[in-house]
N, C-alpha and C. Protein backbone atom coordinates (compact mmCIF):
# COMPACT_ATOMS: atom_id res chain seq x y z
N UNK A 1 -11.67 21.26 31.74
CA UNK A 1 -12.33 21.07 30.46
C UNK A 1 -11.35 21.27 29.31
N UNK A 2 -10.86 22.56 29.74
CA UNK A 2 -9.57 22.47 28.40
C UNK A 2 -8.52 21.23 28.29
N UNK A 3 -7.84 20.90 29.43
CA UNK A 3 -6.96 20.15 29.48
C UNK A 3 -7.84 18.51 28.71
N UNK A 4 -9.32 18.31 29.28
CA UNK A 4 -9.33 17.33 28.52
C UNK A 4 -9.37 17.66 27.11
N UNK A 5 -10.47 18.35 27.02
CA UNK A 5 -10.30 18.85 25.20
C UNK A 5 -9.01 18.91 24.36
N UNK A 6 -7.69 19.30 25.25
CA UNK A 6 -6.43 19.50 24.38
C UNK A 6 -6.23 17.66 24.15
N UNK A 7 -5.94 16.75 25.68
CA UNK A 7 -6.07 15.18 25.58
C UNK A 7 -6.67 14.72 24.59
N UNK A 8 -7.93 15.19 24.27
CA UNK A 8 -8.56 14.35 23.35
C UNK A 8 -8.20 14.46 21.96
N UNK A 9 -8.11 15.94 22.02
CA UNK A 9 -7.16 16.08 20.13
C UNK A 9 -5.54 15.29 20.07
N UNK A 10 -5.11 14.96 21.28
CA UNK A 10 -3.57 14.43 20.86
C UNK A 10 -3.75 13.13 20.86
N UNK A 11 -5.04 12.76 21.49
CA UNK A 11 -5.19 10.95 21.11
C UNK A 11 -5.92 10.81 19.32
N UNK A 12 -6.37 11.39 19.23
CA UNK A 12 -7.34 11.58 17.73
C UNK A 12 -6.26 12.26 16.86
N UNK A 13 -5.52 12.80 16.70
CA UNK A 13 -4.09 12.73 16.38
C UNK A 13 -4.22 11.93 15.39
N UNK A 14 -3.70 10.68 15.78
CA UNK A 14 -2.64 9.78 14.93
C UNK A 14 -4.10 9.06 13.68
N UNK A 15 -5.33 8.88 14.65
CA UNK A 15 -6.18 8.69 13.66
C UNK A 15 -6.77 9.08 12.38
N UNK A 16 -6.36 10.69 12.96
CA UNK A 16 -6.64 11.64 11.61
C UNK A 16 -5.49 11.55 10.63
N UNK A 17 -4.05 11.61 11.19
CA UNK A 17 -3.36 11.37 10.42
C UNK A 17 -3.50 10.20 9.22
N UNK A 18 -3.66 8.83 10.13
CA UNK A 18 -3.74 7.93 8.82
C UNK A 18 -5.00 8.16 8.04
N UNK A 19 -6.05 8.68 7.92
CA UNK A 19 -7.15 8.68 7.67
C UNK A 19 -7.05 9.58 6.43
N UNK A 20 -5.70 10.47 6.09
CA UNK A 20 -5.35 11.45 5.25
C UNK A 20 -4.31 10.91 5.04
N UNK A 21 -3.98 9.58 4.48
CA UNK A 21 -2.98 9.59 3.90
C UNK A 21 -2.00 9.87 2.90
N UNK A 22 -0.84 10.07 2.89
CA UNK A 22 -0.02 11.17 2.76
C UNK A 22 -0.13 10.69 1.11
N UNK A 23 0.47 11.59 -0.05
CA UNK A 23 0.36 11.21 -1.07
C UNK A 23 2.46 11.46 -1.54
N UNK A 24 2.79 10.85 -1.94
CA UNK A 24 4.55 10.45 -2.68
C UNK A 24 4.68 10.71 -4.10
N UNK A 25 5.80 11.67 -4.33
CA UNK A 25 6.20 12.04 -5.55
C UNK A 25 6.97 11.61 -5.91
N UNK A 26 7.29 11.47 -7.34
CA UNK A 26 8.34 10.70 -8.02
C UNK A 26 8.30 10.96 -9.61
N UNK A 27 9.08 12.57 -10.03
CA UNK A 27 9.14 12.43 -11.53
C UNK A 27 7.50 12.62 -11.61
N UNK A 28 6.98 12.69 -12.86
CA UNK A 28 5.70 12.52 -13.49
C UNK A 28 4.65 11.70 -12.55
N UNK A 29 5.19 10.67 -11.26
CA UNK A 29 4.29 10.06 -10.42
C UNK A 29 4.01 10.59 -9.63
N UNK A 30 2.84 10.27 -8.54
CA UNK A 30 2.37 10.58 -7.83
C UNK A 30 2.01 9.22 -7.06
N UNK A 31 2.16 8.45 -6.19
CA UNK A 31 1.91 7.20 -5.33
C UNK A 31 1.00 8.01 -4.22
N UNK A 32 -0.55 7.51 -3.86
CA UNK A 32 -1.15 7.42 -3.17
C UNK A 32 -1.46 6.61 -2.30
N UNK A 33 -2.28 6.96 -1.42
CA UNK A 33 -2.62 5.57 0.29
C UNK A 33 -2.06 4.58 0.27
N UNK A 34 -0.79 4.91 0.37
CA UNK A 34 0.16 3.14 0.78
C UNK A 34 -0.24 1.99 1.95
N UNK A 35 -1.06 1.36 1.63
CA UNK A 35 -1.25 0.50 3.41
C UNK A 35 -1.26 -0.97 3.08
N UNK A 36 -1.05 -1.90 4.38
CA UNK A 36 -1.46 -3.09 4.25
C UNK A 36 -2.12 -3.30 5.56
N UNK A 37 -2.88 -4.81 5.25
CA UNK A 37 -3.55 -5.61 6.35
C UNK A 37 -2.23 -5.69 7.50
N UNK A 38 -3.65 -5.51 8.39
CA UNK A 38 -2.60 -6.08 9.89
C UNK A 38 -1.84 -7.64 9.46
N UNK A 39 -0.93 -8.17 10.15
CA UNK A 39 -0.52 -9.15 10.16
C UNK A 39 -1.49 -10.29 10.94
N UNK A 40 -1.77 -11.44 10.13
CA UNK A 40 -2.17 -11.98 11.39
C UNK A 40 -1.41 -13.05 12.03
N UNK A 41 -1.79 -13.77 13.46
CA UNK A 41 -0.74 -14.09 14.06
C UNK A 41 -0.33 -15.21 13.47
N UNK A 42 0.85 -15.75 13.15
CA UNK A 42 1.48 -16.80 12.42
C UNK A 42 1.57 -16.90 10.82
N UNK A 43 1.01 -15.56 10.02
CA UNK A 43 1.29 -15.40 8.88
C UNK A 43 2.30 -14.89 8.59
N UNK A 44 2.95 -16.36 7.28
CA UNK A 44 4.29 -16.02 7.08
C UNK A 44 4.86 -15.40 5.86
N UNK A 45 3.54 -14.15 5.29
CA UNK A 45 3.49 -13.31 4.22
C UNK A 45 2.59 -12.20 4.60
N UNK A 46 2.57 -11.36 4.21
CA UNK A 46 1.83 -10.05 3.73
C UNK A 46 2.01 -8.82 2.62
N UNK A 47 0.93 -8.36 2.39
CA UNK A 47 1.31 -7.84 0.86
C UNK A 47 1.30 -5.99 1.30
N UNK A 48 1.38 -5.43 0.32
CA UNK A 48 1.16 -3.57 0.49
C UNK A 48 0.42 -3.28 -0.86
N UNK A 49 -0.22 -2.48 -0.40
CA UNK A 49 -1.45 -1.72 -2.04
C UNK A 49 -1.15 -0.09 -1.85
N UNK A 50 -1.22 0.29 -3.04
CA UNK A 50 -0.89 1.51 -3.02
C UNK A 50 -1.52 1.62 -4.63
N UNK A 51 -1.97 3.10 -5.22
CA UNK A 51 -2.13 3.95 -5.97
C UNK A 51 -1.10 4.54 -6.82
N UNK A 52 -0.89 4.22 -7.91
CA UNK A 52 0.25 5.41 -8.78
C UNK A 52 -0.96 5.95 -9.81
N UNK A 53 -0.37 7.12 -9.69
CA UNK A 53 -0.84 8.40 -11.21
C UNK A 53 0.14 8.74 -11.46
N UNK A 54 -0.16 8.46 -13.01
CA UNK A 54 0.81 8.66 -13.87
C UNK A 54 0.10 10.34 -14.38
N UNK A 55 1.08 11.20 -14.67
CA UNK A 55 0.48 12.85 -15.11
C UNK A 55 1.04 12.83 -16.41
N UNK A 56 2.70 12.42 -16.82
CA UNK A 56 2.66 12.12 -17.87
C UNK A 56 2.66 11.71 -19.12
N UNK A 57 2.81 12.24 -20.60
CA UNK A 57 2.20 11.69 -21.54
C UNK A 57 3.01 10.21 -21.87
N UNK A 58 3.96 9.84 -21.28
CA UNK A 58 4.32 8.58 -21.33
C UNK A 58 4.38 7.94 -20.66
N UNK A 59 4.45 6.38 -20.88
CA UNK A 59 4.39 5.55 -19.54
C UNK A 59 5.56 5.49 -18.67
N UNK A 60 5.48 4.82 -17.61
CA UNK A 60 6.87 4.38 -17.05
C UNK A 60 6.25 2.89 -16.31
N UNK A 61 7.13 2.22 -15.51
CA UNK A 61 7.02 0.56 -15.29
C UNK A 61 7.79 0.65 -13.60
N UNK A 62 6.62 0.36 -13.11
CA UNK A 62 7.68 -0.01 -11.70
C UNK A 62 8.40 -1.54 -11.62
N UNK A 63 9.17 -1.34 -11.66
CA UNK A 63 11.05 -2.38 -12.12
C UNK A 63 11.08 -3.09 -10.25
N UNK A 64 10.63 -2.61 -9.00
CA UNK A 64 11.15 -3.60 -7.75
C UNK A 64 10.52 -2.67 -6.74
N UNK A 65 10.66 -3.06 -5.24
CA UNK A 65 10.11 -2.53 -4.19
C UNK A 65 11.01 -3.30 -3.16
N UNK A 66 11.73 -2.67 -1.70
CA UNK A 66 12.50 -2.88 -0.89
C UNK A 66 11.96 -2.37 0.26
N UNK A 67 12.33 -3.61 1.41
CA UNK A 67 11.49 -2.65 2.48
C UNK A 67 12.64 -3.82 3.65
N UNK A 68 12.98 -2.55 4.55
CA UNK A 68 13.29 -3.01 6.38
C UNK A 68 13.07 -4.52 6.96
N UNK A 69 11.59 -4.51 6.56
CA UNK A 69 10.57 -4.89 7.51
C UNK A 69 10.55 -6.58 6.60
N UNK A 70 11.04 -6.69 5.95
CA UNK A 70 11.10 -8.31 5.00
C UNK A 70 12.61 -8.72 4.41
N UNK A 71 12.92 -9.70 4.22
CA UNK A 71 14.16 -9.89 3.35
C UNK A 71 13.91 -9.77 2.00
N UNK A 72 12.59 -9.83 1.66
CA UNK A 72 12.12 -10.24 0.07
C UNK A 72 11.16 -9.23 -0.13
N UNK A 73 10.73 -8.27 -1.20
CA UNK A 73 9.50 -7.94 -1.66
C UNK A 73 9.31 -7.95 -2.96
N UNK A 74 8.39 -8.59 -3.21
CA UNK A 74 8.04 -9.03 -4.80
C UNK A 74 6.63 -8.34 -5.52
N UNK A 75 7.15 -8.19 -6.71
CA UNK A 75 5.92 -7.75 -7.58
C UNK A 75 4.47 -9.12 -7.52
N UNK A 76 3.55 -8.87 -7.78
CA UNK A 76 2.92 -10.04 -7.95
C UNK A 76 1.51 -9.74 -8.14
N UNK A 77 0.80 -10.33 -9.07
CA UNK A 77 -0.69 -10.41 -9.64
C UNK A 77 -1.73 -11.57 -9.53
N UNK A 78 -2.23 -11.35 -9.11
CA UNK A 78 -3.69 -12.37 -9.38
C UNK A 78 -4.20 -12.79 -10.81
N UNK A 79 -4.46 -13.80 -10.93
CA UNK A 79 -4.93 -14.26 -12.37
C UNK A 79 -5.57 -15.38 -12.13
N UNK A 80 -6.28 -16.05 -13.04
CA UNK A 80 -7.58 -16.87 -13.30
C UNK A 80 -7.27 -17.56 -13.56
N UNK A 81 -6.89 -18.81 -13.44
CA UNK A 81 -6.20 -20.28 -13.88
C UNK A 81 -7.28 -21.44 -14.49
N UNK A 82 -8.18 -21.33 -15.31
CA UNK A 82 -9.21 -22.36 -15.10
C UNK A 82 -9.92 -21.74 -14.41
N UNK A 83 -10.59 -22.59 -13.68
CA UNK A 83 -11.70 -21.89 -12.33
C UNK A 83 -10.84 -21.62 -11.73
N UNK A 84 -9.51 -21.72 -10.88
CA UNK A 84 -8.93 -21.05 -9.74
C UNK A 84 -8.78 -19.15 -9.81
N UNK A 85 -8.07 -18.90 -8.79
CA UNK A 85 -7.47 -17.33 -8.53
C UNK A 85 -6.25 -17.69 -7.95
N UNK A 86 -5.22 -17.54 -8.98
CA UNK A 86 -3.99 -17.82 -8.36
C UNK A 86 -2.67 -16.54 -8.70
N UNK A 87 -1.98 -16.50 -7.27
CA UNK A 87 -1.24 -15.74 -7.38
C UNK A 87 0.25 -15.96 -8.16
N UNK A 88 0.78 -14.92 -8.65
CA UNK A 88 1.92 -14.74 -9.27
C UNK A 88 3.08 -13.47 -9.50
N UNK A 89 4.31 -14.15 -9.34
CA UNK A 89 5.73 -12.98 -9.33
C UNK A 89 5.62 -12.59 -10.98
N UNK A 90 5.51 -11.01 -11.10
CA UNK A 90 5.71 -10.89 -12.44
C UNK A 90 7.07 -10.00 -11.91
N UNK A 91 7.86 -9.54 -13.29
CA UNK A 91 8.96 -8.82 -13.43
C UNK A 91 8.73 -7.65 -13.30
N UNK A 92 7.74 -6.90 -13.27
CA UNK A 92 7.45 -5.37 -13.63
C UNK A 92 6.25 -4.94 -13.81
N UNK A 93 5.42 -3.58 -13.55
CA UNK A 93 4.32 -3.43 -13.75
C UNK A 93 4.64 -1.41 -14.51
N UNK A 94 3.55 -2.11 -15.63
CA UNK A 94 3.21 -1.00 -16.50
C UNK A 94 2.67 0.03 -15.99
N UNK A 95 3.30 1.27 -15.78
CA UNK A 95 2.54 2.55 -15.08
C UNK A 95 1.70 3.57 -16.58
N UNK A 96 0.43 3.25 -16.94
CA UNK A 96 -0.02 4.00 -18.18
C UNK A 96 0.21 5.52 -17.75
N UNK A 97 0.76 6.43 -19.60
CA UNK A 97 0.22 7.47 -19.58
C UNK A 97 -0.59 8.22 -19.20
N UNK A 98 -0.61 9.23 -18.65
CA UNK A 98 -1.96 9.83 -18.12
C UNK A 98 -2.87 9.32 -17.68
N UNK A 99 -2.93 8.03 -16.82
CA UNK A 99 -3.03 6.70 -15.82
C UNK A 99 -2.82 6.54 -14.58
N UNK A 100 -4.06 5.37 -13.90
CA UNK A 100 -3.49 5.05 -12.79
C UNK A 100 -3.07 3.72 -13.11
N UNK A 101 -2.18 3.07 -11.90
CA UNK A 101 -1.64 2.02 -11.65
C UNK A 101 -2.37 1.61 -10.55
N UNK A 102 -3.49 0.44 -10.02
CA UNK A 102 -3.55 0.29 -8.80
C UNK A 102 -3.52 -0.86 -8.34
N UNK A 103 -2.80 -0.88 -6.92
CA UNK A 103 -1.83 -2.30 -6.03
C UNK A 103 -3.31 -2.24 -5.15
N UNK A 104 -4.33 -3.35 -5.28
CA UNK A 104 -5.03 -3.90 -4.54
C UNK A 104 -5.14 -5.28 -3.87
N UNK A 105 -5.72 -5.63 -2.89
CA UNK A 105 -6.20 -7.02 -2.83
C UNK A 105 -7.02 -7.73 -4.33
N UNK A 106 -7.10 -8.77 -4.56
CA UNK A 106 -7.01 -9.69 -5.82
C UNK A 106 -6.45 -8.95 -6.92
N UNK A 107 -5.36 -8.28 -7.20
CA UNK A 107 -5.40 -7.65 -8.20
C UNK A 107 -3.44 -7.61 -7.64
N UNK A 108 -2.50 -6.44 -8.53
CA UNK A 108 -1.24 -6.16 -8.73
C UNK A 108 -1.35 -6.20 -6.78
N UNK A 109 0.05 -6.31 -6.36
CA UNK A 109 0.42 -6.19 -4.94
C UNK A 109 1.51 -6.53 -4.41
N UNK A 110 2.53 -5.83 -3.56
CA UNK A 110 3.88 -6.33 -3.35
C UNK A 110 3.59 -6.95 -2.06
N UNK A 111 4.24 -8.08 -2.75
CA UNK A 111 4.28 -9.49 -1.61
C UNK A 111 5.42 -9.30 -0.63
N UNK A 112 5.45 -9.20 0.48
CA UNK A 112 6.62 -9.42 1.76
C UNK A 112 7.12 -10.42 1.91
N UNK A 113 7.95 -11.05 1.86
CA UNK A 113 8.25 -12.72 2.01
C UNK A 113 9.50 -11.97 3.23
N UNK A 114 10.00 -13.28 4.09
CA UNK A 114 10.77 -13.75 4.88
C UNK A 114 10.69 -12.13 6.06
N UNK A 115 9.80 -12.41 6.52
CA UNK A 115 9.19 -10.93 7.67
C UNK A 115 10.23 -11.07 8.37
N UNK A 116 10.89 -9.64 8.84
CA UNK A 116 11.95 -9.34 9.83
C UNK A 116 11.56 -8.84 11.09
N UNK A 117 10.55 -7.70 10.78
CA UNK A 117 10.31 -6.94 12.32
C UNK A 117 8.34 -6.72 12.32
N UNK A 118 7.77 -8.10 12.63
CA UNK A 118 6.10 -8.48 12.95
C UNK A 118 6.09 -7.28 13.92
N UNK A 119 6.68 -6.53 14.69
CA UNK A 119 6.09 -5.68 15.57
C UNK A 119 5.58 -4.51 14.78
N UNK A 120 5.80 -3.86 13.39
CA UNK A 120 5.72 -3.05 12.85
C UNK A 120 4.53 -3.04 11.48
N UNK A 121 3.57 -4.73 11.77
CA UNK A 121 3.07 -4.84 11.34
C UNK A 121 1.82 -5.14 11.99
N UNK A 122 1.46 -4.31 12.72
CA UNK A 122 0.43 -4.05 13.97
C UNK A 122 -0.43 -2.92 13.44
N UNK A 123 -1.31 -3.01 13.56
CA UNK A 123 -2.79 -1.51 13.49
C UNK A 123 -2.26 -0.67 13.65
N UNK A 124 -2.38 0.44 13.06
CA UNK A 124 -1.71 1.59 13.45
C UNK A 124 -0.51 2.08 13.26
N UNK A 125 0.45 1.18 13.12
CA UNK A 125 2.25 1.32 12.79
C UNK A 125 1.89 1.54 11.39
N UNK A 126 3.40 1.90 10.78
CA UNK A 126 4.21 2.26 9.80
C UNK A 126 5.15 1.66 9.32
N UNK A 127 5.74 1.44 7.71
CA UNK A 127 6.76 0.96 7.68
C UNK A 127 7.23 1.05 6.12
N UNK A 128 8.75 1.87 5.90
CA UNK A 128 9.04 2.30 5.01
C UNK A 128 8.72 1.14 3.79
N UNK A 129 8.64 1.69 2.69
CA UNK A 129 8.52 0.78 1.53
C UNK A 129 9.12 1.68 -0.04
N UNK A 130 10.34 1.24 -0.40
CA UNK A 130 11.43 1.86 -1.44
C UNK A 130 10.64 1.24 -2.98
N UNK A 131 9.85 1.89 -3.75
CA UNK A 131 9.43 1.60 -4.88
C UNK A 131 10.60 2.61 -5.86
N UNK A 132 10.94 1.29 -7.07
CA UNK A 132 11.51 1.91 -7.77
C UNK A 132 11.24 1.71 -9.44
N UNK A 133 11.14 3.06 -10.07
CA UNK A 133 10.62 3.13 -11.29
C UNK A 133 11.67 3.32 -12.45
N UNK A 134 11.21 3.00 -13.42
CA UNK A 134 12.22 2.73 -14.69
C UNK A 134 12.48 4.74 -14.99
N UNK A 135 11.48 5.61 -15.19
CA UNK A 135 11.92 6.41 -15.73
C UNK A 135 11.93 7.87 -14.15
N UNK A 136 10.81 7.06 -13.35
CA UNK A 136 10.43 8.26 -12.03
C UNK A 136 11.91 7.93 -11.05
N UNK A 137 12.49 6.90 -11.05
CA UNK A 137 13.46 6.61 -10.13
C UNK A 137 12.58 6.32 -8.72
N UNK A 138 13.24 6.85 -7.23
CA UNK A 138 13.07 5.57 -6.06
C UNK A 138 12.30 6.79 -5.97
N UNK A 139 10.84 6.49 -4.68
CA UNK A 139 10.43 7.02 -3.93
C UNK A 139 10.08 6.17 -2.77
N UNK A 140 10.55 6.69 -1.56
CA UNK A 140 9.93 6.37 -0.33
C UNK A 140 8.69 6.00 0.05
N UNK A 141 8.05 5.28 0.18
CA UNK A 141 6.53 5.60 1.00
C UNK A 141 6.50 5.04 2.31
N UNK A 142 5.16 5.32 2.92
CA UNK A 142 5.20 5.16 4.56
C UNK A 142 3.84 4.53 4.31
N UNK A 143 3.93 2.64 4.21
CA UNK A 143 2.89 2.22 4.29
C UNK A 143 2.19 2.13 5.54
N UNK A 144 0.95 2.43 5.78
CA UNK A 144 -0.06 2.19 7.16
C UNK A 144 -0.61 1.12 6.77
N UNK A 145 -0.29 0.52 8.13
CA UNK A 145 -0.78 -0.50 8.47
C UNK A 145 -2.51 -0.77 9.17
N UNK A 146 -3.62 -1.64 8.89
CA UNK A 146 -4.88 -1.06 9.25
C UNK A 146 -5.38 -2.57 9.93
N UNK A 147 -6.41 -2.53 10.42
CA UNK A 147 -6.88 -3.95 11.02
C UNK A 147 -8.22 -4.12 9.80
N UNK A 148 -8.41 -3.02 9.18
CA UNK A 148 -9.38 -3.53 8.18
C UNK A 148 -8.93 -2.66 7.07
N UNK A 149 -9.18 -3.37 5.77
CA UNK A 149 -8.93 -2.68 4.19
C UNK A 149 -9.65 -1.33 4.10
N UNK A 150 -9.08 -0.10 3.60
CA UNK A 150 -10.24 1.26 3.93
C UNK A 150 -10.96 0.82 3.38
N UNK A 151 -11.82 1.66 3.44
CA UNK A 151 -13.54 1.76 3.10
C UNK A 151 -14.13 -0.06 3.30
N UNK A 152 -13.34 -0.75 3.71
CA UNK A 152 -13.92 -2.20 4.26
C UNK A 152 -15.20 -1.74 5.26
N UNK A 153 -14.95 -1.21 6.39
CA UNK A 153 -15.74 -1.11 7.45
C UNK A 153 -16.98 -0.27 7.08
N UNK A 154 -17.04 0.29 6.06
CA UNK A 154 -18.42 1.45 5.55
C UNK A 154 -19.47 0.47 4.64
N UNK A 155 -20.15 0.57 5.33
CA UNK A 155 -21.90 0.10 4.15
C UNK A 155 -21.96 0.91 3.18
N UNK A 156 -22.11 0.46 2.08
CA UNK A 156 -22.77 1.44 1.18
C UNK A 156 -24.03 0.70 0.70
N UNK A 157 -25.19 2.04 1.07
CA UNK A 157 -26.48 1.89 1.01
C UNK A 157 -26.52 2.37 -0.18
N UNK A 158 -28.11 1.59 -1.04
CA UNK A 158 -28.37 2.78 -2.57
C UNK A 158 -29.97 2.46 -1.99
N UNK A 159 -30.45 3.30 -2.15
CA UNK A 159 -32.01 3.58 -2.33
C UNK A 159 -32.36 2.63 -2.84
N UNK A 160 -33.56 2.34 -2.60
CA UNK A 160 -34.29 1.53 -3.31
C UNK A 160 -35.35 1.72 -4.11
């Protein structure tokens, strides 16, 4: 009984881990839940979302992002073209004062172009991602990788 009970906490492990994802400092920032979508098979892009808080009273601008796992990673935003939703490379993104910054699906997101290592873009894996800021300088993060967007898989019920 013990031996399974100890088994079962070292498989539930890695789940709890991503489930608490880790939070990244940098200067006055703070970068929260770094993750992206699984890859799917024959896609020849994928993006990363992540959280910045800004604590203080001035802004700063994230200036680029570098990662292993792509030859290319680009800034890039969603915008409204007419009736379309079309994506776009901007130069830089504004981190507000006493602010968040947030890298979502339709919204700010670093694009991966020319993928190097698809094995590391599997459920569950990891994979460094070098964000660098005009006044916070570089911080590391350890984006997780997920087969669904968080809180995708949860209903939210309201009374009726």
């Amino acid at each position: 009984m013990l031996k399974s009970s100890l088994l079962l906490a070292a498989l539930l492990l890695p789940v709890f881990s991503a489930a608490n994802a880790q939070d990244y400092k940098a200067g006055d920032l703070l970068v929260s839940d770094p993750w992206s979508q699984e890859l799917p098979p024959n896609a020849p892009t994928v993006a990363a979302y992540f959280v910045v808080h800004n604590t203080a009273e001035t802004p700063d601008r994230l200036l680029s992002a570098e990662t292993p796992v792509a030859q290319e990673a680009q800034l890039h935003e969603h915008v409204m073209q007419g009736a379309l939703m079309k994506m776009q490379k901007v130069p830089n993104v504004a981190v507000p004062a006493k602010g968040d910054l947030t890298f979502a699906p339709m919204a700010y997101h670093v694009m991966l172009l020319g993928l190097k290592d698809r094995s590391l873009l599997a459920d569950g894996k990891q994979f460094p991602l070098t964000l660098t800021f005009e006044k916070a300088g570089k911080v590391e993060v350890q984006v997780s990788v997920q087969k669904m967007p968080p809180m995708a898989s949860h209903e939210h019920q309201h009374p009726q």
